[in-house]
C-alpha atoms as a PDB file:
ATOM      1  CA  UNK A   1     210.508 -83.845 260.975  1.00  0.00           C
ATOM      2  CA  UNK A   2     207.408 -82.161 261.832  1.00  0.00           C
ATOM      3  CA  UNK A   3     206.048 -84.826 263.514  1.00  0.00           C
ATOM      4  CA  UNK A   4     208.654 -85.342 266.009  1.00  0.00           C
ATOM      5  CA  UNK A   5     208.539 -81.329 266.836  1.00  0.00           C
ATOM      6  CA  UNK A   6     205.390 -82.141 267.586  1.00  0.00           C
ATOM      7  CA  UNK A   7     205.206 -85.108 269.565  1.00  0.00           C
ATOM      8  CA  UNK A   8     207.872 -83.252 271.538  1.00  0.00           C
ATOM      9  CA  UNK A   9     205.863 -80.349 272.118  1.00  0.00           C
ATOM     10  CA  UNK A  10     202.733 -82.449 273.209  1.00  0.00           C
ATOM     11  CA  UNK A  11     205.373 -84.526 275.589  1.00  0.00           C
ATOM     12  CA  UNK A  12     206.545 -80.780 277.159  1.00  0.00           C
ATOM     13  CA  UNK A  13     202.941 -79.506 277.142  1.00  0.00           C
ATOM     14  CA  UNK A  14     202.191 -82.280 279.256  1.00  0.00           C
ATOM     15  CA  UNK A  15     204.647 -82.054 281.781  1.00  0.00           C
ATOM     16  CA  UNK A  16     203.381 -78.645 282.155  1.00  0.00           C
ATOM     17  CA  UNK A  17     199.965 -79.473 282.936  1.00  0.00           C
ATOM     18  CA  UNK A  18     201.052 -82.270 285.294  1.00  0.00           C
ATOM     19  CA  UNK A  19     203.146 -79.677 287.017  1.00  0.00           C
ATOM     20  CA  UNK A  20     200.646 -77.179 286.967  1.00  0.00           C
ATOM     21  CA  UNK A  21     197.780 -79.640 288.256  1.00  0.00           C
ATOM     22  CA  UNK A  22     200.427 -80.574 291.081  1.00  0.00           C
ATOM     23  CA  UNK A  23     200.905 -77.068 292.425  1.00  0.00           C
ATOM     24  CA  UNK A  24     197.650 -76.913 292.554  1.00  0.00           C
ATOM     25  CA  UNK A  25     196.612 -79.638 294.538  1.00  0.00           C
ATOM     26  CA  UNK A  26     199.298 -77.852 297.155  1.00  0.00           C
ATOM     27  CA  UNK A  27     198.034 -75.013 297.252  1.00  0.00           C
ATOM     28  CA  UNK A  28     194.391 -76.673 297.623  1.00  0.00           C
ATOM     29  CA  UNK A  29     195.943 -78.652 300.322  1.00  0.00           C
ATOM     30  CA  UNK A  30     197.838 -75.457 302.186  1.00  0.00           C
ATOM     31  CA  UNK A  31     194.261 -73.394 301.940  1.00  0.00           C
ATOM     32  CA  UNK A  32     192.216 -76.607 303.720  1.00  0.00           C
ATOM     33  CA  UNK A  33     194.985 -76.707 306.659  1.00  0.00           C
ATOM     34  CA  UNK A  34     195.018 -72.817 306.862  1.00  0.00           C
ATOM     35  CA  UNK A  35     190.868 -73.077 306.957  1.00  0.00           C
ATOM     36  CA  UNK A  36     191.265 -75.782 309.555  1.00  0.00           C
ATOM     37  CA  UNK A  37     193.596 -73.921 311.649  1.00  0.00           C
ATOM     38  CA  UNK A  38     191.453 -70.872 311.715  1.00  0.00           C
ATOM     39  CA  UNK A  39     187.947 -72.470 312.679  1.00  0.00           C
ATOM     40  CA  UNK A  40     189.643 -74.355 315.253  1.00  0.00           C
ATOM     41  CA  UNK A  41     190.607 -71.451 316.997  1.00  0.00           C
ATOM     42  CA  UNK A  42     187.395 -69.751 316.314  1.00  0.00           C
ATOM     43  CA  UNK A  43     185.681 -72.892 317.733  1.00  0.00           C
ATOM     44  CA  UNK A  44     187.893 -72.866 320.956  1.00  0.00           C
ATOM     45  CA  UNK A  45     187.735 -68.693 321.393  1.00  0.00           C
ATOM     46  CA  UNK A  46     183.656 -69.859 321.353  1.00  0.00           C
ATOM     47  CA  UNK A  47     184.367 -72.715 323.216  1.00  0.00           C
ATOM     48  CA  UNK A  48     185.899 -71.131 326.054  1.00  0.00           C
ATOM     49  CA  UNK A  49     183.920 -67.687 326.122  1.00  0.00           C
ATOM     50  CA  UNK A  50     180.584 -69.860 326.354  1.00  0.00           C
ATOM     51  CA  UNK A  51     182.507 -71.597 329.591  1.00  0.00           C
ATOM     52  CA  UNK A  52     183.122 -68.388 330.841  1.00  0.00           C
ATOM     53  CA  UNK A  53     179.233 -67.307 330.752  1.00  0.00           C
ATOM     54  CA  UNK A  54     178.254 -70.566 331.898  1.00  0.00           C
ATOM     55  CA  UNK A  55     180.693 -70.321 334.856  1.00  0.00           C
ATOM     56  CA  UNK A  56     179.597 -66.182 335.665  1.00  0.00           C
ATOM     57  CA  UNK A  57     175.718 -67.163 335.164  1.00  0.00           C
ATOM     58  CA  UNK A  58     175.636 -69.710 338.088  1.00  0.00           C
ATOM     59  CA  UNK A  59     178.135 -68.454 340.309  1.00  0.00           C
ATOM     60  CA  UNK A  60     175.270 -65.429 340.423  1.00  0.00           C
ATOM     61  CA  UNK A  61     172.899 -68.043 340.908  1.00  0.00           C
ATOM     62  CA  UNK A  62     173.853 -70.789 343.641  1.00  0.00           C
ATOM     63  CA  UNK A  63     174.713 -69.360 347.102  1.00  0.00           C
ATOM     64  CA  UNK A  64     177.926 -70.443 349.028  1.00  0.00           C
ATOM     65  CA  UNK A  65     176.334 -73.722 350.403  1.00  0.00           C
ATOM     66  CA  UNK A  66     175.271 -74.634 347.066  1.00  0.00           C
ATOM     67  CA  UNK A  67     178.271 -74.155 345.632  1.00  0.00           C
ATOM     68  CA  UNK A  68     180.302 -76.507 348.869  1.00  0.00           C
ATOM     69  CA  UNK A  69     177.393 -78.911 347.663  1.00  0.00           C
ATOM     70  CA  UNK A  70     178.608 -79.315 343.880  1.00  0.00           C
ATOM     71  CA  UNK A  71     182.227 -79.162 345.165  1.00  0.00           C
ATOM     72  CA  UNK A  72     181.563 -81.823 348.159  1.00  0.00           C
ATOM     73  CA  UNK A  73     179.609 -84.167 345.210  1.00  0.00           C
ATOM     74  CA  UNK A  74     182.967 -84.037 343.091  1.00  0.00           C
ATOM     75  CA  UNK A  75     184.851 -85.462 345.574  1.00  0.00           C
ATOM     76  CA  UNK A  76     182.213 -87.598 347.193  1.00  0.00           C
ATOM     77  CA  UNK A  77     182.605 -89.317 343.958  1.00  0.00           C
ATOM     78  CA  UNK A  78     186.551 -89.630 343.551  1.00  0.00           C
ATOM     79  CA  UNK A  79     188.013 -92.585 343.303  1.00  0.00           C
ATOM     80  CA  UNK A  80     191.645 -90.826 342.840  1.00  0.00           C
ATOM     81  CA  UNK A  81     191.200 -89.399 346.655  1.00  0.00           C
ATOM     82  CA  UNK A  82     189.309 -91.878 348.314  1.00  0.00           C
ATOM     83  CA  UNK A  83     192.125 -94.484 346.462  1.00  0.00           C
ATOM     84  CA  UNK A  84     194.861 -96.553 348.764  1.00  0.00           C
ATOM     85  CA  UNK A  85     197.091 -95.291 345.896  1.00  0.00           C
ATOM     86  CA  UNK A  86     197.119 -92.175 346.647  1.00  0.00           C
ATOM     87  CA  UNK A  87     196.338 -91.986 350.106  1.00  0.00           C
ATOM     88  CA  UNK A  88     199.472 -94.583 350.860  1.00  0.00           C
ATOM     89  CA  UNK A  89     202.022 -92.242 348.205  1.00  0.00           C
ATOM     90  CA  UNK A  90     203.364 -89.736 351.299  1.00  0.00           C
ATOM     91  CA  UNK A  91     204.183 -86.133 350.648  1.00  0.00           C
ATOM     92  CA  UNK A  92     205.023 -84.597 347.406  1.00  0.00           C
ATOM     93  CA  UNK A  93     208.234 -83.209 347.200  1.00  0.00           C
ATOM     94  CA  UNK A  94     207.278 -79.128 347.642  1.00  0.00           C
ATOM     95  CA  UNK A  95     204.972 -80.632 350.620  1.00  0.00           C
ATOM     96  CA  UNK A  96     208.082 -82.265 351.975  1.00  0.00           C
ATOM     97  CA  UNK A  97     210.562 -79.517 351.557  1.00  0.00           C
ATOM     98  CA  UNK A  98     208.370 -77.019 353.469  1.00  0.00           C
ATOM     99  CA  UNK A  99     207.765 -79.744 356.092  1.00  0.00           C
ATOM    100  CA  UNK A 100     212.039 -79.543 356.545  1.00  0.00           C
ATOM    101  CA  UNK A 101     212.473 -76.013 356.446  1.00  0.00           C
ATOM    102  CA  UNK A 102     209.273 -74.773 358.821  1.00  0.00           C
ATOM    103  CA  UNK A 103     208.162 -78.016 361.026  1.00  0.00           C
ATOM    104  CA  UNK A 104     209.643 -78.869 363.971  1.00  0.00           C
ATOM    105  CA  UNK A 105     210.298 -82.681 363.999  1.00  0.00           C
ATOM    106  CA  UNK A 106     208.160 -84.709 366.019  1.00  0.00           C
ATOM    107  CA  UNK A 107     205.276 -81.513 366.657  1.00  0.00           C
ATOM    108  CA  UNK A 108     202.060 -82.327 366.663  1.00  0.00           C
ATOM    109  CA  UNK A 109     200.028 -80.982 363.934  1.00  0.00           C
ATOM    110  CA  UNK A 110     196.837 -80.694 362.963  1.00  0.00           C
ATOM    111  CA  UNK A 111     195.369 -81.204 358.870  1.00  0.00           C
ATOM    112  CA  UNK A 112     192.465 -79.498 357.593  1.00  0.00           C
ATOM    113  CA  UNK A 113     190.639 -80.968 354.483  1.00  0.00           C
ATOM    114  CA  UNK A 114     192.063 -84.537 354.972  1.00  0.00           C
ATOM    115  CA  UNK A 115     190.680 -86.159 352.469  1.00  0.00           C
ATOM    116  CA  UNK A 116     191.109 -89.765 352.646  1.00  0.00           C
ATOM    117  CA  UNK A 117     194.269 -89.191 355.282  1.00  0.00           C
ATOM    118  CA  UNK A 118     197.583 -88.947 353.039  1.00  0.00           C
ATOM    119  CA  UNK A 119     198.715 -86.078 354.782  1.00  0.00           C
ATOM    120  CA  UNK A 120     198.184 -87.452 358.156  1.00  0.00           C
ATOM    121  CA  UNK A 121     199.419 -90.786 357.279  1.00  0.00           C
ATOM    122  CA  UNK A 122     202.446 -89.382 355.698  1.00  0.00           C
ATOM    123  CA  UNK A 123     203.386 -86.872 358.900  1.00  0.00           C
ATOM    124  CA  UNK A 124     202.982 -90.237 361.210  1.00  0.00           C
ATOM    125  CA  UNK A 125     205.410 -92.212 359.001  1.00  0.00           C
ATOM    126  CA  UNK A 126     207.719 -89.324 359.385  1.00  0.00           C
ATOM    127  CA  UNK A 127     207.542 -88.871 363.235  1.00  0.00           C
ATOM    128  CA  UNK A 128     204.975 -86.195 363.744  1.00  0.00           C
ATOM    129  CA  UNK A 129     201.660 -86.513 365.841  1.00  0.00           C
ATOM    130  CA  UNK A 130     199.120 -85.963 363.398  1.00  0.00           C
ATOM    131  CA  UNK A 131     195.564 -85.842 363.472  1.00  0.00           C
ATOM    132  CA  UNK A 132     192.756 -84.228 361.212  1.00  0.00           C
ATOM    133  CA  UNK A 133     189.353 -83.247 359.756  1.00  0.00           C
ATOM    134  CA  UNK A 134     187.263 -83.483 356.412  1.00  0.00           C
ATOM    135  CA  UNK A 135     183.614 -82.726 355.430  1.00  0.00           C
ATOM    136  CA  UNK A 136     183.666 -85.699 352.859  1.00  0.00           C
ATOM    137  CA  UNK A 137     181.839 -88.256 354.578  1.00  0.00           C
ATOM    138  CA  UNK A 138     183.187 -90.859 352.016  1.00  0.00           C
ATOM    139  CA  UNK A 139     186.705 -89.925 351.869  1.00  0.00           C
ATOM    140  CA  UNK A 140     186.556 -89.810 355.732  1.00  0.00           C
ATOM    141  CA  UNK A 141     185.483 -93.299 355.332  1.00  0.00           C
ATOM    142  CA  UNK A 142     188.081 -93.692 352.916  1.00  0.00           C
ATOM    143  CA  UNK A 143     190.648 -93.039 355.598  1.00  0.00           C
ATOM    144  CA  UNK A 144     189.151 -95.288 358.203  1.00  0.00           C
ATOM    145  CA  UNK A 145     189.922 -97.915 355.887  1.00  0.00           C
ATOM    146  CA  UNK A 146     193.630 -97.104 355.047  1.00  0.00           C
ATOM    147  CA  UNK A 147     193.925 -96.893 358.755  1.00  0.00           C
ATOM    148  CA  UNK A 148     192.276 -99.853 359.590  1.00  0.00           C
ATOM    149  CA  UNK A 149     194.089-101.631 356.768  1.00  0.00           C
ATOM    150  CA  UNK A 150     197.353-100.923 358.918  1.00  0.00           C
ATOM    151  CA  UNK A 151     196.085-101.566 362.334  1.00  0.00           C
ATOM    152  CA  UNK A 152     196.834 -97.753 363.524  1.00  0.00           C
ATOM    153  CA  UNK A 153     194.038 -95.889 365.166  1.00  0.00           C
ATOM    154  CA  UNK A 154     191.344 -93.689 363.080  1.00  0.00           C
ATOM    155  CA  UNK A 155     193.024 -90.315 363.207  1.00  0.00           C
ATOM    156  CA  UNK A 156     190.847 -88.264 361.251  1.00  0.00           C
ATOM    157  CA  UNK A 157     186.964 -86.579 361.937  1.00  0.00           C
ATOM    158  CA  UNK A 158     184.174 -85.716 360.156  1.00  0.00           C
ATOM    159  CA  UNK A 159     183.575 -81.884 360.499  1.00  0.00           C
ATOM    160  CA  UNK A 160     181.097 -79.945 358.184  1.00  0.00           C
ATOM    161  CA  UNK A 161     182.623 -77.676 355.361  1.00  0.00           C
ATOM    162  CA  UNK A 162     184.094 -74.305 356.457  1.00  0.00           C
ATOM    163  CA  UNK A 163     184.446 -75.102 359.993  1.00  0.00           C
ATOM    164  CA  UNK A 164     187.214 -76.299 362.240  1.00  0.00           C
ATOM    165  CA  UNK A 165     186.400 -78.947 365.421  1.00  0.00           C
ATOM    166  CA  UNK A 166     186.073 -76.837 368.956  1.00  0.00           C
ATOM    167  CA  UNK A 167     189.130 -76.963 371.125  1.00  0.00           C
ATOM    168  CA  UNK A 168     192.160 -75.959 372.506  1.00  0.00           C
ATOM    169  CA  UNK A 169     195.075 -74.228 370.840  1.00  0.00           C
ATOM    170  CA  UNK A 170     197.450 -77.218 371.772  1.00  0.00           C
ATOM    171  CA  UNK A 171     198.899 -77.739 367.447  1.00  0.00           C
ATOM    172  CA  UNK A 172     201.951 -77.082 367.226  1.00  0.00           C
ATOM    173  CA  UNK A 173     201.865 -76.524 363.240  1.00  0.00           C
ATOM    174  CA  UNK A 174     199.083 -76.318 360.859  1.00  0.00           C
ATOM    175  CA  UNK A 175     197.651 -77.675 357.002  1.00  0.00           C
ATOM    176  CA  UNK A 176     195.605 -76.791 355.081  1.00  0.00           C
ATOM    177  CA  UNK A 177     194.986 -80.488 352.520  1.00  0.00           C
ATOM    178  CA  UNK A 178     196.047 -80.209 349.057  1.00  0.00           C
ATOM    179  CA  UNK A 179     194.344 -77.082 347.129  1.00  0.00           C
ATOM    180  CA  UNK A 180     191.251 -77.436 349.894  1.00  0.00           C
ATOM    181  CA  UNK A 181     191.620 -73.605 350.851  1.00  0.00           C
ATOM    182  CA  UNK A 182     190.728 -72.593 347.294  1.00  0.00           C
ATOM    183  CA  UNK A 183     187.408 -74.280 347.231  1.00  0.00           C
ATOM    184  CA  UNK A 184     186.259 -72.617 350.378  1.00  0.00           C
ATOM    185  CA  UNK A 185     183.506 -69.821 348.494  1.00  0.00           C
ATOM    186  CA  UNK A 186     183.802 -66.072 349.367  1.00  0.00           C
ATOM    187  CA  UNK A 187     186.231 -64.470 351.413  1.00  0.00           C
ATOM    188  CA  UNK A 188     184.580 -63.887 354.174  1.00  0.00           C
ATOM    189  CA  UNK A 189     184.370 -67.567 354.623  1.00  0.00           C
ATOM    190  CA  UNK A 190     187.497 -68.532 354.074  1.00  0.00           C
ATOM    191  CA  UNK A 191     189.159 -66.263 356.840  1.00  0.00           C
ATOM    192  CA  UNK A 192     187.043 -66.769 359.369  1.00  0.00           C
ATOM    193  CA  UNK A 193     188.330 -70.728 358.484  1.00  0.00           C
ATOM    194  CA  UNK A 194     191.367 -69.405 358.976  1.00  0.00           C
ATOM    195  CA  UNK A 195     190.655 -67.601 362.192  1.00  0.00           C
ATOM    196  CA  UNK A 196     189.407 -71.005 363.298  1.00  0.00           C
ATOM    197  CA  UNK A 197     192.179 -73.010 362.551  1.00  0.00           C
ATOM    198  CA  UNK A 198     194.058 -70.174 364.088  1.00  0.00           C
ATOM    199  CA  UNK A 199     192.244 -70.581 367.395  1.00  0.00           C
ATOM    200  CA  UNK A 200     193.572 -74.388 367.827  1.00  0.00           C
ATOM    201  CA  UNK A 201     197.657 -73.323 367.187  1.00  0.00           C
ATOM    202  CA  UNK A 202     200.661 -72.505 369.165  1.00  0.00           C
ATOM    203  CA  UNK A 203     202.083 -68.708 369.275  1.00  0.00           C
ATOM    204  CA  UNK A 204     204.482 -69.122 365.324  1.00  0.00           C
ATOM    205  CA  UNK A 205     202.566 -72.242 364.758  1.00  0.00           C
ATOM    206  CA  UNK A 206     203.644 -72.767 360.727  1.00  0.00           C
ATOM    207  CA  UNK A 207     200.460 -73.183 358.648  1.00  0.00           C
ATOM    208  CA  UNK A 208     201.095 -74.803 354.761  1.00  0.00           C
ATOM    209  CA  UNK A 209     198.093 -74.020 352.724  1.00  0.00           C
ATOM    210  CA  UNK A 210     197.748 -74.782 348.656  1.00  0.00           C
ATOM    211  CA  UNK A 211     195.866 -72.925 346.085  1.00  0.00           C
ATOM    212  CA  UNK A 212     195.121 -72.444 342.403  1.00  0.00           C
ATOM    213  CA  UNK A 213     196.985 -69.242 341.153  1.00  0.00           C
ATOM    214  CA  UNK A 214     195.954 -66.334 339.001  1.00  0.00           C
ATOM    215  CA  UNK A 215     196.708 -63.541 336.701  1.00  0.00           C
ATOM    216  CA  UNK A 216     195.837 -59.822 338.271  1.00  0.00           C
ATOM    217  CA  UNK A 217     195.053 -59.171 334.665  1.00  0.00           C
ATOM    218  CA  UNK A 218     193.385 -61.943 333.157  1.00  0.00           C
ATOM    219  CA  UNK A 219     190.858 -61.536 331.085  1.00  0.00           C
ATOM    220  CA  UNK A 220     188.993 -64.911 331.933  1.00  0.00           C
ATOM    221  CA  UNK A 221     188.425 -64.041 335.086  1.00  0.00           C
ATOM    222  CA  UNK A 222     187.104 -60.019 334.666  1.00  0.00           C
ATOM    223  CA  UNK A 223     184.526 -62.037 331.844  1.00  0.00           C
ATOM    224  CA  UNK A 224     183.154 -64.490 334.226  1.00  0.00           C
ATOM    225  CA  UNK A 225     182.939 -61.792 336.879  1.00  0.00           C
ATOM    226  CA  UNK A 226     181.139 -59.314 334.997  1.00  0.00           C
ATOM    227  CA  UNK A 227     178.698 -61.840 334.139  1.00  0.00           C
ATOM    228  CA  UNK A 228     178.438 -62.894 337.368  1.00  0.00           C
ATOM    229  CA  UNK A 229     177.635 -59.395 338.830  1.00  0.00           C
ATOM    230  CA  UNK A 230     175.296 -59.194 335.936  1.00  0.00           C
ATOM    231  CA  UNK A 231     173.026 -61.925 336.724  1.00  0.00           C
ATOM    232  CA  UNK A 232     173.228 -61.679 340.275  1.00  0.00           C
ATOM    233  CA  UNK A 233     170.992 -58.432 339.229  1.00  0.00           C
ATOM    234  CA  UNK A 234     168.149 -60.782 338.854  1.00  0.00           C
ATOM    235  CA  UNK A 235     168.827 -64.319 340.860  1.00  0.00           C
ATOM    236  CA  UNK A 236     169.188 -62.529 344.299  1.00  0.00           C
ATOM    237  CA  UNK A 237     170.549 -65.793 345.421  1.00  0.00           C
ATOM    238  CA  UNK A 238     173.544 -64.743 347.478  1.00  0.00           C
ATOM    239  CA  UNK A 239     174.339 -61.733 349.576  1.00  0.00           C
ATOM    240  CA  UNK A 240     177.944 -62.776 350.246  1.00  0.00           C
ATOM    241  CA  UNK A 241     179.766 -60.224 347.069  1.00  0.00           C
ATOM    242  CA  UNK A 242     181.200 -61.868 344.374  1.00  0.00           C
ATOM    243  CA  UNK A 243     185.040 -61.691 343.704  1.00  0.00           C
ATOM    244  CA  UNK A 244     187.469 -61.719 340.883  1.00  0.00           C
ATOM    245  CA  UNK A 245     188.532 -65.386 340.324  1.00  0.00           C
ATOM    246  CA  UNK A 246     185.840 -67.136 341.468  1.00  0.00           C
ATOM    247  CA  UNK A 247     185.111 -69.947 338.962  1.00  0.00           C
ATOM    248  CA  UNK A 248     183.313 -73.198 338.602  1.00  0.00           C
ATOM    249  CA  UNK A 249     185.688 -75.554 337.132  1.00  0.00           C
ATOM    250  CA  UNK A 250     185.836 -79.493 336.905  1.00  0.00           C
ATOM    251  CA  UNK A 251     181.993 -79.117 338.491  1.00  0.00           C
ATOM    252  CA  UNK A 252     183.416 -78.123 342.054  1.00  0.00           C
ATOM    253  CA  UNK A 253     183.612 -74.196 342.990  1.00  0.00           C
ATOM    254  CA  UNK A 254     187.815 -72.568 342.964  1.00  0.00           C
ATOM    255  CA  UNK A 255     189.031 -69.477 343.740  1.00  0.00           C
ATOM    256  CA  UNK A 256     192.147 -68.602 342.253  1.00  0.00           C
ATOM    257  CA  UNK A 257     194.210 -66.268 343.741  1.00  0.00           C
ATOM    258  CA  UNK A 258     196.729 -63.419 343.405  1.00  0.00           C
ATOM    259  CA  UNK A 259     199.912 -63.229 345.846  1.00  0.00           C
ATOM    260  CA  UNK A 260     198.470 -59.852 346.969  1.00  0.00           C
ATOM    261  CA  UNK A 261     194.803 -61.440 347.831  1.00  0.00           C
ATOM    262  CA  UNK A 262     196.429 -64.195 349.934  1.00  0.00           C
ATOM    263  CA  UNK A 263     198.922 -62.477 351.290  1.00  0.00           C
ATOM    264  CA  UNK A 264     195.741 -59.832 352.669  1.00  0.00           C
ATOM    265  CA  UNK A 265     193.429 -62.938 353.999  1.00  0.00           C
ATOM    266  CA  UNK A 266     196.080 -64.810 355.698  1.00  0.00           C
ATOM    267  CA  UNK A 267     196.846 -61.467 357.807  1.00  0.00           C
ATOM    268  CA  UNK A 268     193.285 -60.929 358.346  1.00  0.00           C
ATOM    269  CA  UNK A 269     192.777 -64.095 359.957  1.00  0.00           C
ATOM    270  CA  UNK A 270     195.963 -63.800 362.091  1.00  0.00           C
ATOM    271  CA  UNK A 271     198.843 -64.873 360.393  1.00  0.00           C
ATOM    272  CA  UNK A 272     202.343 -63.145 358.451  1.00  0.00           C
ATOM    273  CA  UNK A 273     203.156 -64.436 355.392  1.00  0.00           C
ATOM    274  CA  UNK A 274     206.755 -66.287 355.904  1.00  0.00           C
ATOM    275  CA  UNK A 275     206.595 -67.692 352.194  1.00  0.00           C
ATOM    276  CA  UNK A 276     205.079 -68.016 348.990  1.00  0.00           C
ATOM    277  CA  UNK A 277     205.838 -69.718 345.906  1.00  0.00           C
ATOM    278  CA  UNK A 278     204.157 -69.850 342.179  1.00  0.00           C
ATOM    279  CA  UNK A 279     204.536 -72.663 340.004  1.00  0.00           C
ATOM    280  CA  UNK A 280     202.110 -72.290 337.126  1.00  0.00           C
ATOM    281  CA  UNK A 281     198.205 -72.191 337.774  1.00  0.00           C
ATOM    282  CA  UNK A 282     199.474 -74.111 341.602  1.00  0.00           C
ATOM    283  CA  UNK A 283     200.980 -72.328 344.056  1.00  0.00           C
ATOM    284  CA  UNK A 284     201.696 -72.795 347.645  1.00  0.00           C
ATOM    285  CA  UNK A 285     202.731 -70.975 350.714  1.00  0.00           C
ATOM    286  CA  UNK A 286     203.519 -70.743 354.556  1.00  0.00           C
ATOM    287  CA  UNK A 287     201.875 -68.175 356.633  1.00  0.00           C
ATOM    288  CA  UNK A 288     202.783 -68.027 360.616  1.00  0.00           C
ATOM    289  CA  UNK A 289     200.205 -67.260 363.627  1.00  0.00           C
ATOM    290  CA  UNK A 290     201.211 -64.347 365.220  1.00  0.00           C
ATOM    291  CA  UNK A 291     200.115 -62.592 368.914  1.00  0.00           C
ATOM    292  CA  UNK A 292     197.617 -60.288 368.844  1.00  0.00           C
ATOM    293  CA  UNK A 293     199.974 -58.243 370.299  1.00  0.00           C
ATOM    294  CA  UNK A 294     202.068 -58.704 367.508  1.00  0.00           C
ATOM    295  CA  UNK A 295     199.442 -57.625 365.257  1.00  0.00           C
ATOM    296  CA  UNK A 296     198.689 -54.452 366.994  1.00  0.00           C
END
């Protein structure tokens, strides 16, 4: 009789321990995934505030024409841009529904930023008289090829960065290539681009420009400003002032913009604001060249 009570007890004792041993093991296993969860987000707050110094110490450091020179090697080097893929795949579908609502059929209209000619190609398909410009050497090349490809004439130039080709005002609409305007460094440079462009339209010539799109408040970009103006202390490299959402991303220079900011350059170089829409980080809008009578 005592022996069974025992071997009972040692049978229930260990179940206990097994139990106990178990729990254990989970809670071992719930304080590993907590520890993992926390030093992951440590090592991504570190992560992405190192970016951010990395970004504000050589925007102080590399003027505006360096900067178009790491931007221009990115896409020098793109095979996505300078693809037939892409270059043959027409509109997307906000670039087609502002193309409906503001474009007169059949106008002729000039593209800035080309790239390897999707825009142009796409506006001929659909009835328009397109032509255009790009500072890419290669994805001007790029285009010659797509054009060649289908026997049509070479409808796009090579034209250094930040400038527009000398000529008439004889466009009867205007674009700006897909997210092209925000690469354009300092804002002083990117209107008189615009005042350019603005120079070769019609009286309410429609102009459809793209952009990356930011936060007023954000945090990311005050950081990589500060540092910025910090270091530009000691590099003296540019004289052109440095501006809230500047940033070196994907090794090519962006400025991402507020509605407000946009809204301000596009009626400095000439033009009202007729829309604007935010999708995310992307925006896009249509601004319309007015008189300078209008203006005043």
């Amino acid at each position: 009789m005592i022996h069974f009570k025992t071997t009972h007890m040692d049978h229930t004792d260990s179940e206990v321990s097994e139990i106990d041993r178990t729990g254990q093991r989970e809670r071992v296993r719930k304080l590993r995934l907590q520890c993992f969860a926390v030093t992951d987000r440590c090592q991504e707050r570190v992560v992405r505030f190192l970016k951010r110094i990395h970004e504000g110490f050589w925007l102080a450091c590399l003027n505006p024409d360096e900067l178009n020179a790491i931007t221009a090697q990115n896409f020098d080097h793109s095979q996505f841009y300078s693809s037939n893929a892409h270059n043959r795949s027409g509109f997307f579908e906000w670039e087609q529904q502002m193309l409906d609502r503001f474009f007169r059929p059949g106008s002729r209209v000039l593209v800035a930023g080309a790239g390897g000619g999707r825009e142009v190609l796409a506006l001929r398909n659909s009835g328009f008289e397109a032509e255009g410009f790009e500072c890419s050497l290669p994805l001007v090349k790029a285009s010659q090829k797509v054009f060649e490809e289908l026997g049509d004439p070479d409808y796009l130039v090579h034209c250094p960065a930040d400038c527009v080709p000398v000529g008439p005002a004889t466009y009867d609409a205007l674009i700006v290539g897909w997210t092209v305007y925000t690469h354009i460094p300092t804002r002083g440079r990117r209107i008189r681009f615009l005042q350019a462009l603005r120079q070769r339209a019609l009286p309410d010539a429609p102009l459809l420009i793209s952009f990356f799109v930011r936060r007023a408040s954000s945090s990311d970009d005050v950081l990589v400003y500060r540092v910025a103006r910090f270091w530009s202390f000691f590099s003296r490299a540019r004289k052109e002032p440095l501006e809230i959402g500047d940033h070196i991303s994907y090794a090519r220079y962006a400025h991402w913009f507020t509605e407000r900011g946009l809204a301000e350059e596009l009626r400095a170089a000439g033009f009202r604001v007729a829309h604007f829409v935010e999708q995310g980080e992307f925006g896009y809008a249509v601004g319309v060249a007015e008189d300078a009578a209008d203006r005043a």
